[in-house]
PDB file of N, CA and C in Angstrom:
ATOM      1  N   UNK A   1      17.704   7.683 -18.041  1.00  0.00           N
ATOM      2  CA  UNK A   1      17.528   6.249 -18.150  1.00  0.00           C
ATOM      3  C   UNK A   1      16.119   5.955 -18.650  1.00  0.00           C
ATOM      4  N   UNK A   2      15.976   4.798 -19.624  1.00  0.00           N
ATOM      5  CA  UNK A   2      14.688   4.744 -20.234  1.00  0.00           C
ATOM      6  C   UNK A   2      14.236   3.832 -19.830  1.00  0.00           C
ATOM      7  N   UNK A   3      12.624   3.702 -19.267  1.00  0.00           N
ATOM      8  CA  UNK A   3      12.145   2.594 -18.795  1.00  0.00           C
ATOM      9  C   UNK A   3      11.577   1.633 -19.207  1.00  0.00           C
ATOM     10  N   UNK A   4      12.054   0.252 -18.634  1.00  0.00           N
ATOM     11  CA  UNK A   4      11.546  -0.839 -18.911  1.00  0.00           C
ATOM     12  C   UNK A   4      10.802  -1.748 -18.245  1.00  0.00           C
ATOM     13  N   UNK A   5      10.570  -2.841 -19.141  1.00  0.00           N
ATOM     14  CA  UNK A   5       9.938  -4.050 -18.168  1.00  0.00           C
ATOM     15  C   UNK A   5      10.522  -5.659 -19.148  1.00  0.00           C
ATOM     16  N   UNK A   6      10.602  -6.247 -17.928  1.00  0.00           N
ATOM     17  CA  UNK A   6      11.626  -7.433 -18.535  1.00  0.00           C
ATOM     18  C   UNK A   6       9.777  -8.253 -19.276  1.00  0.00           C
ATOM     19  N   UNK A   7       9.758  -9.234 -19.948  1.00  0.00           N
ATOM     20  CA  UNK A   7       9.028 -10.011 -20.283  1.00  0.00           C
ATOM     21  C   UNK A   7       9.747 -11.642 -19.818  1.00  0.00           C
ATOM     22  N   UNK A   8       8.950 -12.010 -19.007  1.00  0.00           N
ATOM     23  CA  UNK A   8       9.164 -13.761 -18.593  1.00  0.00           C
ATOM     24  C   UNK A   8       8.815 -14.776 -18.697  1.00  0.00           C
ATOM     25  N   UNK A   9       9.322 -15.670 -18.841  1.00  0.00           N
ATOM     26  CA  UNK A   9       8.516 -17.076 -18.818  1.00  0.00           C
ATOM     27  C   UNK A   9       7.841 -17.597 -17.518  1.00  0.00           C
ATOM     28  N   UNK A  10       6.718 -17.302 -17.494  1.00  0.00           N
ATOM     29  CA  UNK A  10       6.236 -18.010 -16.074  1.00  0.00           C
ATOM     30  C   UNK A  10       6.442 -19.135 -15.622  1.00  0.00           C
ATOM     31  N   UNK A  11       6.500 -20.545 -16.736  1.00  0.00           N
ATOM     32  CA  UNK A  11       6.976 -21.403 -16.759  1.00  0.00           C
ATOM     33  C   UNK A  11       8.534 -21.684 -15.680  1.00  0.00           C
ATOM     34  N   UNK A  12       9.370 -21.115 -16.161  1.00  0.00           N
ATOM     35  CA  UNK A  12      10.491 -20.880 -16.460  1.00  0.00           C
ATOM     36  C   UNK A  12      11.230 -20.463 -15.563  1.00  0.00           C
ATOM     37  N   UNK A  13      11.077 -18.906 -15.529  1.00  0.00           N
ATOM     38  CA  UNK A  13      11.246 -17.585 -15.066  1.00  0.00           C
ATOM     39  C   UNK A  13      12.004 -16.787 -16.003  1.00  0.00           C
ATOM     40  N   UNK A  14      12.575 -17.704 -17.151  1.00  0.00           N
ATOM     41  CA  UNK A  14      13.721 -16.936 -17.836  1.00  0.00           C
ATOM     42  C   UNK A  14      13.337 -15.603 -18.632  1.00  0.00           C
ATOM     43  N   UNK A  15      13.887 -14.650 -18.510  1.00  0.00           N
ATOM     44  CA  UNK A  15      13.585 -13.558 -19.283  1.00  0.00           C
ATOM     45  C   UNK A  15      13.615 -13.507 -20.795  1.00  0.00           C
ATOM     46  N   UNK A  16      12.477 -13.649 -21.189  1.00  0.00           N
ATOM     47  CA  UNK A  16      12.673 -13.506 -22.622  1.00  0.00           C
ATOM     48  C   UNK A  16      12.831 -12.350 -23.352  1.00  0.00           C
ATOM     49  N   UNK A  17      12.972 -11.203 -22.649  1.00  0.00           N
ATOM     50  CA  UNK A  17      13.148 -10.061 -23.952  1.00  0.00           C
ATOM     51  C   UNK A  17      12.624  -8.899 -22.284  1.00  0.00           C
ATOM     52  N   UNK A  18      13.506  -7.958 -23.241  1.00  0.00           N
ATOM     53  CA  UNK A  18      13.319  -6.417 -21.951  1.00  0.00           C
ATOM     54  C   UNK A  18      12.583  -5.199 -23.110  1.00  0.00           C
ATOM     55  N   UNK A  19      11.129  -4.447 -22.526  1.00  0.00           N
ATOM     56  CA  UNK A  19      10.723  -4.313 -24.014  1.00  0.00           C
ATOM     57  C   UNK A  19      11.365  -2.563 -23.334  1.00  0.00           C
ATOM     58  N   UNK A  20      11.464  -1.511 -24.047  1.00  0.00           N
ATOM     59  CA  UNK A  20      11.795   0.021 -23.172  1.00  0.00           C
ATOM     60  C   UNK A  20      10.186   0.393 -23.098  1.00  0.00           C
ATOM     61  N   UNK A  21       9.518   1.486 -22.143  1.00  0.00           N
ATOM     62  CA  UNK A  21       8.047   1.468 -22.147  1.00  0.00           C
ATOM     63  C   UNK A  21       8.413   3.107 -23.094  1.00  0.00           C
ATOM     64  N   UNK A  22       7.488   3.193 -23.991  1.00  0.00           N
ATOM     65  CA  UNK A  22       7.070   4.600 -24.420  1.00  0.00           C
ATOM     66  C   UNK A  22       7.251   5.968 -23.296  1.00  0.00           C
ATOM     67  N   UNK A  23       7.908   7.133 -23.507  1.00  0.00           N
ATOM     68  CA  UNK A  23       7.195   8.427 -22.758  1.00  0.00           C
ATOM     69  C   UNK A  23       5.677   9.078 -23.447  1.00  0.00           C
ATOM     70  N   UNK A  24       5.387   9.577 -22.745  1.00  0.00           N
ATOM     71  CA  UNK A  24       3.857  10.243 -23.343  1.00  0.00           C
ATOM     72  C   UNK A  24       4.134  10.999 -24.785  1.00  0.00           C
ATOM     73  N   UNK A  25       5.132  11.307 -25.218  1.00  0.00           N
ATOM     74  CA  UNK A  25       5.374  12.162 -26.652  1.00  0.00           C
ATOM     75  C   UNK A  25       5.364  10.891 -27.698  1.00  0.00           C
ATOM     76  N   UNK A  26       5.936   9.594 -27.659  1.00  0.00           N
ATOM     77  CA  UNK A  26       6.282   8.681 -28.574  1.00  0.00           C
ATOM     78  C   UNK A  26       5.111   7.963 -28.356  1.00  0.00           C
ATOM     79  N   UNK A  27       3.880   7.931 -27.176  1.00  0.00           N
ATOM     80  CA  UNK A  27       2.667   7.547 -27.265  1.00  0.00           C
ATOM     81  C   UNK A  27       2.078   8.603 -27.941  1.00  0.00           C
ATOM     82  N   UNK A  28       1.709   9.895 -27.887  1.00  0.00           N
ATOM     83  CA  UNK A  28       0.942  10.723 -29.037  1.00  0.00           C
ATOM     84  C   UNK A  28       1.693  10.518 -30.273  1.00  0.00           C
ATOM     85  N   UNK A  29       2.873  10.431 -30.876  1.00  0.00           N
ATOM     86  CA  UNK A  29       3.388  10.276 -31.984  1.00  0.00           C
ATOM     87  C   UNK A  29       2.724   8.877 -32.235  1.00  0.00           C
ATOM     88  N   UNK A  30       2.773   8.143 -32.064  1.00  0.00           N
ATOM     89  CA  UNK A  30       2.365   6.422 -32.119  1.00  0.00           C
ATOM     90  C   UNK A  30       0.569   6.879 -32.370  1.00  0.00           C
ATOM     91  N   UNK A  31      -0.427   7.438 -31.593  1.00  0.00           N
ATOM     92  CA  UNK A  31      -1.336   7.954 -32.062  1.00  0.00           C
ATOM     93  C   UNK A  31      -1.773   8.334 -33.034  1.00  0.00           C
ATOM     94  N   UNK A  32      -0.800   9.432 -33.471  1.00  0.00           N
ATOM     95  CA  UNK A  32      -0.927  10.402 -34.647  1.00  0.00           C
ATOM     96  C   UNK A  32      -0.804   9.486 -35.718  1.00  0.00           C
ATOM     97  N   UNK A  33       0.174   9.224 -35.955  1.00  0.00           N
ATOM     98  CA  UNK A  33       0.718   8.010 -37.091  1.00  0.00           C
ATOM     99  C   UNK A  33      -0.431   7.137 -37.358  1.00  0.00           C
ATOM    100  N   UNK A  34      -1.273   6.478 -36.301  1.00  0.00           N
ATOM    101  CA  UNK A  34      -2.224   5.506 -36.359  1.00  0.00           C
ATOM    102  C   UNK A  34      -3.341   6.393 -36.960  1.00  0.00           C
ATOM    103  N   UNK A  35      -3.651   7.749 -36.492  1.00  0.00           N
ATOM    104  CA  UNK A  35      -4.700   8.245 -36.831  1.00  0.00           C
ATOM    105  C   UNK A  35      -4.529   8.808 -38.520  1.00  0.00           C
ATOM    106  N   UNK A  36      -3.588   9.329 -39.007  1.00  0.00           N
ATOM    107  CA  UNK A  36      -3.548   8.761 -40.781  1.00  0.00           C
ATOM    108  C   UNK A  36      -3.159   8.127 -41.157  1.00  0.00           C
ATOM    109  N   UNK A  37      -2.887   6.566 -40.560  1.00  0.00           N
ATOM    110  CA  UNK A  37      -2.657   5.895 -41.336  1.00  0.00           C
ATOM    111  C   UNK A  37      -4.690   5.020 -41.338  1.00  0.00           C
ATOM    112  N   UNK A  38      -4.993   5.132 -40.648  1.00  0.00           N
ATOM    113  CA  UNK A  38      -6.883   4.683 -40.905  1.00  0.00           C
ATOM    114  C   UNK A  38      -7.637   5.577 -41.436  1.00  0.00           C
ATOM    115  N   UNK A  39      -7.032   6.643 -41.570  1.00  0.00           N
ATOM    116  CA  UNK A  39      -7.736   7.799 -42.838  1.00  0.00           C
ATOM    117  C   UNK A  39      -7.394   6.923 -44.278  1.00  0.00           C
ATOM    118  N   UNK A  40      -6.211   6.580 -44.475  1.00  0.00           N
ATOM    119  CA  UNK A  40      -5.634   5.622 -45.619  1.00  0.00           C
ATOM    120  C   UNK A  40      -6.704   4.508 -46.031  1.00  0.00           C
ATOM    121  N   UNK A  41      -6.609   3.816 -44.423  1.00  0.00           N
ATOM    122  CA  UNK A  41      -7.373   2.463 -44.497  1.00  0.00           C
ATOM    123  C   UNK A  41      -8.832   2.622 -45.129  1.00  0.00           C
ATOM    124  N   UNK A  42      -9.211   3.510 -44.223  1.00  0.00           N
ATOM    125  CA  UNK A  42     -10.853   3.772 -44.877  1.00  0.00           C
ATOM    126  C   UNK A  42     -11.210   4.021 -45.907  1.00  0.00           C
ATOM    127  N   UNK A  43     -10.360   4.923 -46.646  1.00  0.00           N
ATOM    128  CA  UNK A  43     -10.521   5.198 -47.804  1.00  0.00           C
ATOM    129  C   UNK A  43     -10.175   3.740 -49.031  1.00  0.00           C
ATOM    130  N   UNK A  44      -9.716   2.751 -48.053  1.00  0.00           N
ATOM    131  CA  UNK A  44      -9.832   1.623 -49.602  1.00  0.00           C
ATOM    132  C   UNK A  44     -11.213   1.389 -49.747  1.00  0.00           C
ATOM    133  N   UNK A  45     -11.222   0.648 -50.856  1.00  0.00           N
ATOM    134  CA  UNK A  45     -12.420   0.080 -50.787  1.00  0.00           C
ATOM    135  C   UNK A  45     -12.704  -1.412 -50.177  1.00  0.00           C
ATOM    136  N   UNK A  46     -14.035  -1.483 -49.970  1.00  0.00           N
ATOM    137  CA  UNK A  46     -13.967  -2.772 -49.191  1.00  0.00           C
ATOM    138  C   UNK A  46     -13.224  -4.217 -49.420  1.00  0.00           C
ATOM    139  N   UNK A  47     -13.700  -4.124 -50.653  1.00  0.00           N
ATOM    140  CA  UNK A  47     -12.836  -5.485 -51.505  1.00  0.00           C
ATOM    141  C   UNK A  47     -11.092  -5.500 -51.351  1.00  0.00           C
ATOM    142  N   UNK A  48     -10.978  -4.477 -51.145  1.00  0.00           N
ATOM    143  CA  UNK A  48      -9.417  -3.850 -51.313  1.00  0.00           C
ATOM    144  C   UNK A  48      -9.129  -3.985 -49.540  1.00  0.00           C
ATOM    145  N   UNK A  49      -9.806  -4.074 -48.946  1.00  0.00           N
ATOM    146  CA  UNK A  49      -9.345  -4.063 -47.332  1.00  0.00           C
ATOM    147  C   UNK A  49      -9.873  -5.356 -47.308  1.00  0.00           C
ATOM    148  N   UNK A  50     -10.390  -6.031 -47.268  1.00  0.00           N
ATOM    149  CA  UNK A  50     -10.966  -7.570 -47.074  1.00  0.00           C
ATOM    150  C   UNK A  50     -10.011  -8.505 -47.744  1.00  0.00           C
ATOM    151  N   UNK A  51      -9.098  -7.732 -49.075  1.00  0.00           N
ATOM    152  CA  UNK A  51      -8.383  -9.055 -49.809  1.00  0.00           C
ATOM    153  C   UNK A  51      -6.698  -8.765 -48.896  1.00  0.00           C
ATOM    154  N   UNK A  52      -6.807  -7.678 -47.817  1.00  0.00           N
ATOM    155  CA  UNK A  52      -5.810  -7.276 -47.242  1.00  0.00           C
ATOM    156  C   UNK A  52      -5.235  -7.725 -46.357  1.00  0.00           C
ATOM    157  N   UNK A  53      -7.015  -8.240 -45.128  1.00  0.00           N
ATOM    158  CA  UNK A  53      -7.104  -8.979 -44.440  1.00  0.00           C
ATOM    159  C   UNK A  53      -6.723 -10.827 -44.587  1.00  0.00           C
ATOM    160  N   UNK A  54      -7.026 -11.153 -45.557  1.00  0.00           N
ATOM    161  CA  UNK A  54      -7.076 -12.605 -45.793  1.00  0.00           C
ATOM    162  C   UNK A  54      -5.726 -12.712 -45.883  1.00  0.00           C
ATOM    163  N   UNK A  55      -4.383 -11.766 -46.845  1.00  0.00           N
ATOM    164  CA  UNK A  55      -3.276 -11.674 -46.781  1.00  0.00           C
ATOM    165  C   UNK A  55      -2.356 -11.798 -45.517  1.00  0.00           C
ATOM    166  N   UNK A  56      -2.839 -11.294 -44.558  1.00  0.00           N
ATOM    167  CA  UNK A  56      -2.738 -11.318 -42.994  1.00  0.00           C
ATOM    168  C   UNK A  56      -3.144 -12.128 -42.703  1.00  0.00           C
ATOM    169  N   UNK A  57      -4.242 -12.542 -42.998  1.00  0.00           N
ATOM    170  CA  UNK A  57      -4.274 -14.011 -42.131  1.00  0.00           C
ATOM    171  C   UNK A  57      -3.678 -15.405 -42.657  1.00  0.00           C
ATOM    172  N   UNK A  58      -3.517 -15.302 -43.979  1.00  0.00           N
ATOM    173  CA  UNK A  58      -2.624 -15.913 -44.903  1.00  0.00           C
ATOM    174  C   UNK A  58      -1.013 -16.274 -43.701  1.00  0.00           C
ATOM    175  N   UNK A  59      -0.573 -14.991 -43.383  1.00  0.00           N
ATOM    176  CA  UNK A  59       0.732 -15.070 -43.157  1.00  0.00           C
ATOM    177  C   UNK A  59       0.989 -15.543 -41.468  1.00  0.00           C
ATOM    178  N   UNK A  60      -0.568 -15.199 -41.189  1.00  0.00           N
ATOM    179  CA  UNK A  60      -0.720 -15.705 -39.663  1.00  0.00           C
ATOM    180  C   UNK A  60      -0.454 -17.495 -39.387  1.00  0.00           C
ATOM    181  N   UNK A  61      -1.336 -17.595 -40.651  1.00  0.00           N
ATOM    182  CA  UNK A  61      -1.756 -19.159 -41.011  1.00  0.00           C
ATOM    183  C   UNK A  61      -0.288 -20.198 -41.158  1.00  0.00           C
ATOM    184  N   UNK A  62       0.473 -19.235 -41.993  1.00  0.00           N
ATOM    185  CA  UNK A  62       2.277 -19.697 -42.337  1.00  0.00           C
ATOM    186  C   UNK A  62       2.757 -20.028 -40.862  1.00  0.00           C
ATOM    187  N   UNK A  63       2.386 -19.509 -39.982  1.00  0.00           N
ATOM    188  CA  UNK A  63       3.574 -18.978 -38.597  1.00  0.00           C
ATOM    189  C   UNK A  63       3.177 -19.221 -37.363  1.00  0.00           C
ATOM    190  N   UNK A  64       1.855 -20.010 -37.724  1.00  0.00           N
ATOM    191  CA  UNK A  64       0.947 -20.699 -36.581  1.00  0.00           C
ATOM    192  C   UNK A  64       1.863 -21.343 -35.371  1.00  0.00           C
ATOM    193  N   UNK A  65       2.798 -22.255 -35.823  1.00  0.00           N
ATOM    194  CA  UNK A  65       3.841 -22.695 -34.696  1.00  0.00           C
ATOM    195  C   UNK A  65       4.269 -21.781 -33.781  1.00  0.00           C
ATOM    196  N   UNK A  66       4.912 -20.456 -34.857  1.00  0.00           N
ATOM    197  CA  UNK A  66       5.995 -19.846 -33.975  1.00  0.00           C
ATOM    198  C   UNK A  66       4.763 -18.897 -32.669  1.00  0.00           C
ATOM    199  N   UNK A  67       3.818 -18.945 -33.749  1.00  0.00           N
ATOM    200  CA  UNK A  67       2.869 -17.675 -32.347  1.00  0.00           C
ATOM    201  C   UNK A  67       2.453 -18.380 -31.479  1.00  0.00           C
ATOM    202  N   UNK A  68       2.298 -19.741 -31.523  1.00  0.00           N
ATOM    203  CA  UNK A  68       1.861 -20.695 -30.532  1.00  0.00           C
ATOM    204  C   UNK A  68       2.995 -20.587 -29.732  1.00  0.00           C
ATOM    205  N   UNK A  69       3.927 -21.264 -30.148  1.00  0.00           N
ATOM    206  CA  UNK A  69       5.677 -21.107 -29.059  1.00  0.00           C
ATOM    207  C   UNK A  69       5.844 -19.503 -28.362  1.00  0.00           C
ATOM    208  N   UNK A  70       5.507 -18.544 -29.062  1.00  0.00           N
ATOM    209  CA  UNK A  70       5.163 -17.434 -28.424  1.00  0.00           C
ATOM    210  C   UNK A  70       4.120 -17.562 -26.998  1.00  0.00           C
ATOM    211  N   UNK A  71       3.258 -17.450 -27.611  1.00  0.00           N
ATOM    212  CA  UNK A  71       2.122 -17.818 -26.774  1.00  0.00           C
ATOM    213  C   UNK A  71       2.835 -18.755 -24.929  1.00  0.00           C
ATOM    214  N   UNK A  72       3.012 -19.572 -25.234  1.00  0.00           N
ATOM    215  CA  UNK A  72       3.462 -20.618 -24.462  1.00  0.00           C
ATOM    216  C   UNK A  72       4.702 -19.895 -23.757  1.00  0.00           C
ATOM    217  N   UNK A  73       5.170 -19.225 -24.123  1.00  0.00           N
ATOM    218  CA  UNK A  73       6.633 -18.713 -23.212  1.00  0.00           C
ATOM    219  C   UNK A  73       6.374 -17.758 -22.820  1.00  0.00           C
ATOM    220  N   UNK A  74       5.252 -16.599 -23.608  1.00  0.00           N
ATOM    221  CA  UNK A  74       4.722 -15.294 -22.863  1.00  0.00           C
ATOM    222  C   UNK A  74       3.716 -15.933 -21.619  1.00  0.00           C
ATOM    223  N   UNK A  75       3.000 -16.928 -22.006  1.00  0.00           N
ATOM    224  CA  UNK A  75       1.951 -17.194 -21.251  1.00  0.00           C
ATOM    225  C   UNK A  75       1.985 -18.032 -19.999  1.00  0.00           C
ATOM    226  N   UNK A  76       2.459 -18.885 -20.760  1.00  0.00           N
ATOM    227  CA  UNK A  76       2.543 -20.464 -19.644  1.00  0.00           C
ATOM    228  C   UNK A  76       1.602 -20.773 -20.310  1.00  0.00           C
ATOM    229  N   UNK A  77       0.542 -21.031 -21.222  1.00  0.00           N
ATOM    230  CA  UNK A  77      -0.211 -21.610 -21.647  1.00  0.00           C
ATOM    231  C   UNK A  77       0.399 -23.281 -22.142  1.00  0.00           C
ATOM    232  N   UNK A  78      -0.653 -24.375 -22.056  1.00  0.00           N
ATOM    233  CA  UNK A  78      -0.139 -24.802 -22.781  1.00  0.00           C
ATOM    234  C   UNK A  78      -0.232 -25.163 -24.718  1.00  0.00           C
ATOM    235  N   UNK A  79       0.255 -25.974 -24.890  1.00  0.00           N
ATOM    236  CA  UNK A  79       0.445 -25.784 -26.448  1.00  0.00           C
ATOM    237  C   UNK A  79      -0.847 -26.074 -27.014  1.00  0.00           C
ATOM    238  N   UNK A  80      -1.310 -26.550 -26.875  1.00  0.00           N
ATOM    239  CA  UNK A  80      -2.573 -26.947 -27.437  1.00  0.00           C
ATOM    240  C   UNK A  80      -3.703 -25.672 -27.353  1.00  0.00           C
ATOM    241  N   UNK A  81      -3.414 -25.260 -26.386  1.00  0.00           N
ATOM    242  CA  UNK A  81      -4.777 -24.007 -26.580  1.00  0.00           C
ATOM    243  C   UNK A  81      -4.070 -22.927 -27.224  1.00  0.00           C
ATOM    244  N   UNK A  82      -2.646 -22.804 -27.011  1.00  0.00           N
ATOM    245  CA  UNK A  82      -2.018 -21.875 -28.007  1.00  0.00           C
ATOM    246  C   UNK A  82      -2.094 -21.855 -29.259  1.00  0.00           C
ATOM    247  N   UNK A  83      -1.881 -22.912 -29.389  1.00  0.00           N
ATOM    248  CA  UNK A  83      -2.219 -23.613 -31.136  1.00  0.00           C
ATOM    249  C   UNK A  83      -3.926 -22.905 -31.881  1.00  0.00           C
ATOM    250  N   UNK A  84      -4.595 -22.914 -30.527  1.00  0.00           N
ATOM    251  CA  UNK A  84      -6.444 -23.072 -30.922  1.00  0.00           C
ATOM    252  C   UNK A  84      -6.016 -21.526 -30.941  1.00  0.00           C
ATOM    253  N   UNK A  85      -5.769 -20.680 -29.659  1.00  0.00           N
ATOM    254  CA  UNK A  85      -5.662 -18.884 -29.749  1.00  0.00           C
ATOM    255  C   UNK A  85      -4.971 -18.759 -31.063  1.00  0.00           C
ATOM    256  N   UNK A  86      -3.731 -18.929 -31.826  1.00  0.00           N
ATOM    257  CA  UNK A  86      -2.802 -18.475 -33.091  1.00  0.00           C
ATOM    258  C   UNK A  86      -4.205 -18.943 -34.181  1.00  0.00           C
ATOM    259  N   UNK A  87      -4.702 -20.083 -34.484  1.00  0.00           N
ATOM    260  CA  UNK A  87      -5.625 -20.036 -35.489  1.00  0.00           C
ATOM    261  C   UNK A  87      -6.710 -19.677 -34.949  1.00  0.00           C
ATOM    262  N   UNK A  88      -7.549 -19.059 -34.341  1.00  0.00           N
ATOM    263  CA  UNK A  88      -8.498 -18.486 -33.837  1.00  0.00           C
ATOM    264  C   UNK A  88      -8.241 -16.951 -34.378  1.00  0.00           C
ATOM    265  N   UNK A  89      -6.872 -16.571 -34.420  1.00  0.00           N
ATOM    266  CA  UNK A  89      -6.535 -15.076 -34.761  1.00  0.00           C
ATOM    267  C   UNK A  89      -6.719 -15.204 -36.621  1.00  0.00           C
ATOM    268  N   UNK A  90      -6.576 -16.318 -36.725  1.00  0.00           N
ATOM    269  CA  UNK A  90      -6.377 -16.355 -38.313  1.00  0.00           C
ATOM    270  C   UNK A  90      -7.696 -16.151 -38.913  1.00  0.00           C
ATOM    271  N   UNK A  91      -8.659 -17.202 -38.035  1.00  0.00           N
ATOM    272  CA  UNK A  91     -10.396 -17.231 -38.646  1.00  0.00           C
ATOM    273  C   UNK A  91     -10.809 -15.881 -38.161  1.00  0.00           C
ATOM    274  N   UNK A  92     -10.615 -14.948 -37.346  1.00  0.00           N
ATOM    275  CA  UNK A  92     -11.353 -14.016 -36.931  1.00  0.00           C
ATOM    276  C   UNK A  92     -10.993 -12.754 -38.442  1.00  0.00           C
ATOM    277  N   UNK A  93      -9.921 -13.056 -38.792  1.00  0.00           N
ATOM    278  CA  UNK A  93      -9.635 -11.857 -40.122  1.00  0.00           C
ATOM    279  C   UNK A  93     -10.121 -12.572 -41.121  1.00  0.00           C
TER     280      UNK A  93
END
C-alpha cells in the first residue's frame, strides 16, 4: 500500500486532492533528475535563463486567479492576500 496524505480545506474541511508521498528511491531519482537537469540550466547563458524566467512569470501572471483560488482552499487564506502571494511570485522572477 502506498502512502498518502489527504490535502484540505481548512476552511471547509473538504478534501481537495490525496497526494501518494514518495519512497526514498523516487526521492533520490527526483534528486538525480534535478541534479542534470541544473547542469543544463547553468550552462545557458544568462540572457537565455533570464528571458526563461520572465516566460514563467509571464504564465504565472496569465493564472493569477487560479493560484490565488489555490492558495485560499490550500490555505484558508483570504483572497486578497492570495491575490498579493500569486503576484508577489510573479515580481520575484
Amino acid at each position: 500500500m502506498t502512502a498518502s496524505v489527504e490535502l484540505i480545506n481548512p476552511a471547509t474541511e473538504q478534501v481537495l486532492r490525496t497526494v501518494e508521498l514518495l519512497d526514498a528511491a523516487a526521492v533520490d531519482d527526483a534528486v538525480a533528475r534535478a541534479q542534470v537537469a541544473q547542469k543544463g540550466w547553468a550552462a545557458q547563458a544568462p540572457a537565455e535563463r533570464a528571458a526563461a524566467l520572465r516566460a514563467f512569470a509571464a504564465v504565472v501572471d496569465a493564472h493569477v486567479d487560479e493560484l490565488a483560488a489555490l492558495e485560499v482552499a490550500n490555505s484558508g487564506h483570504v483572497l486578497g492576500n492570495a491575490e498579493w502571494e500569486a503576484g508577489h511570485v510573479r515580481d520575484v522572477l
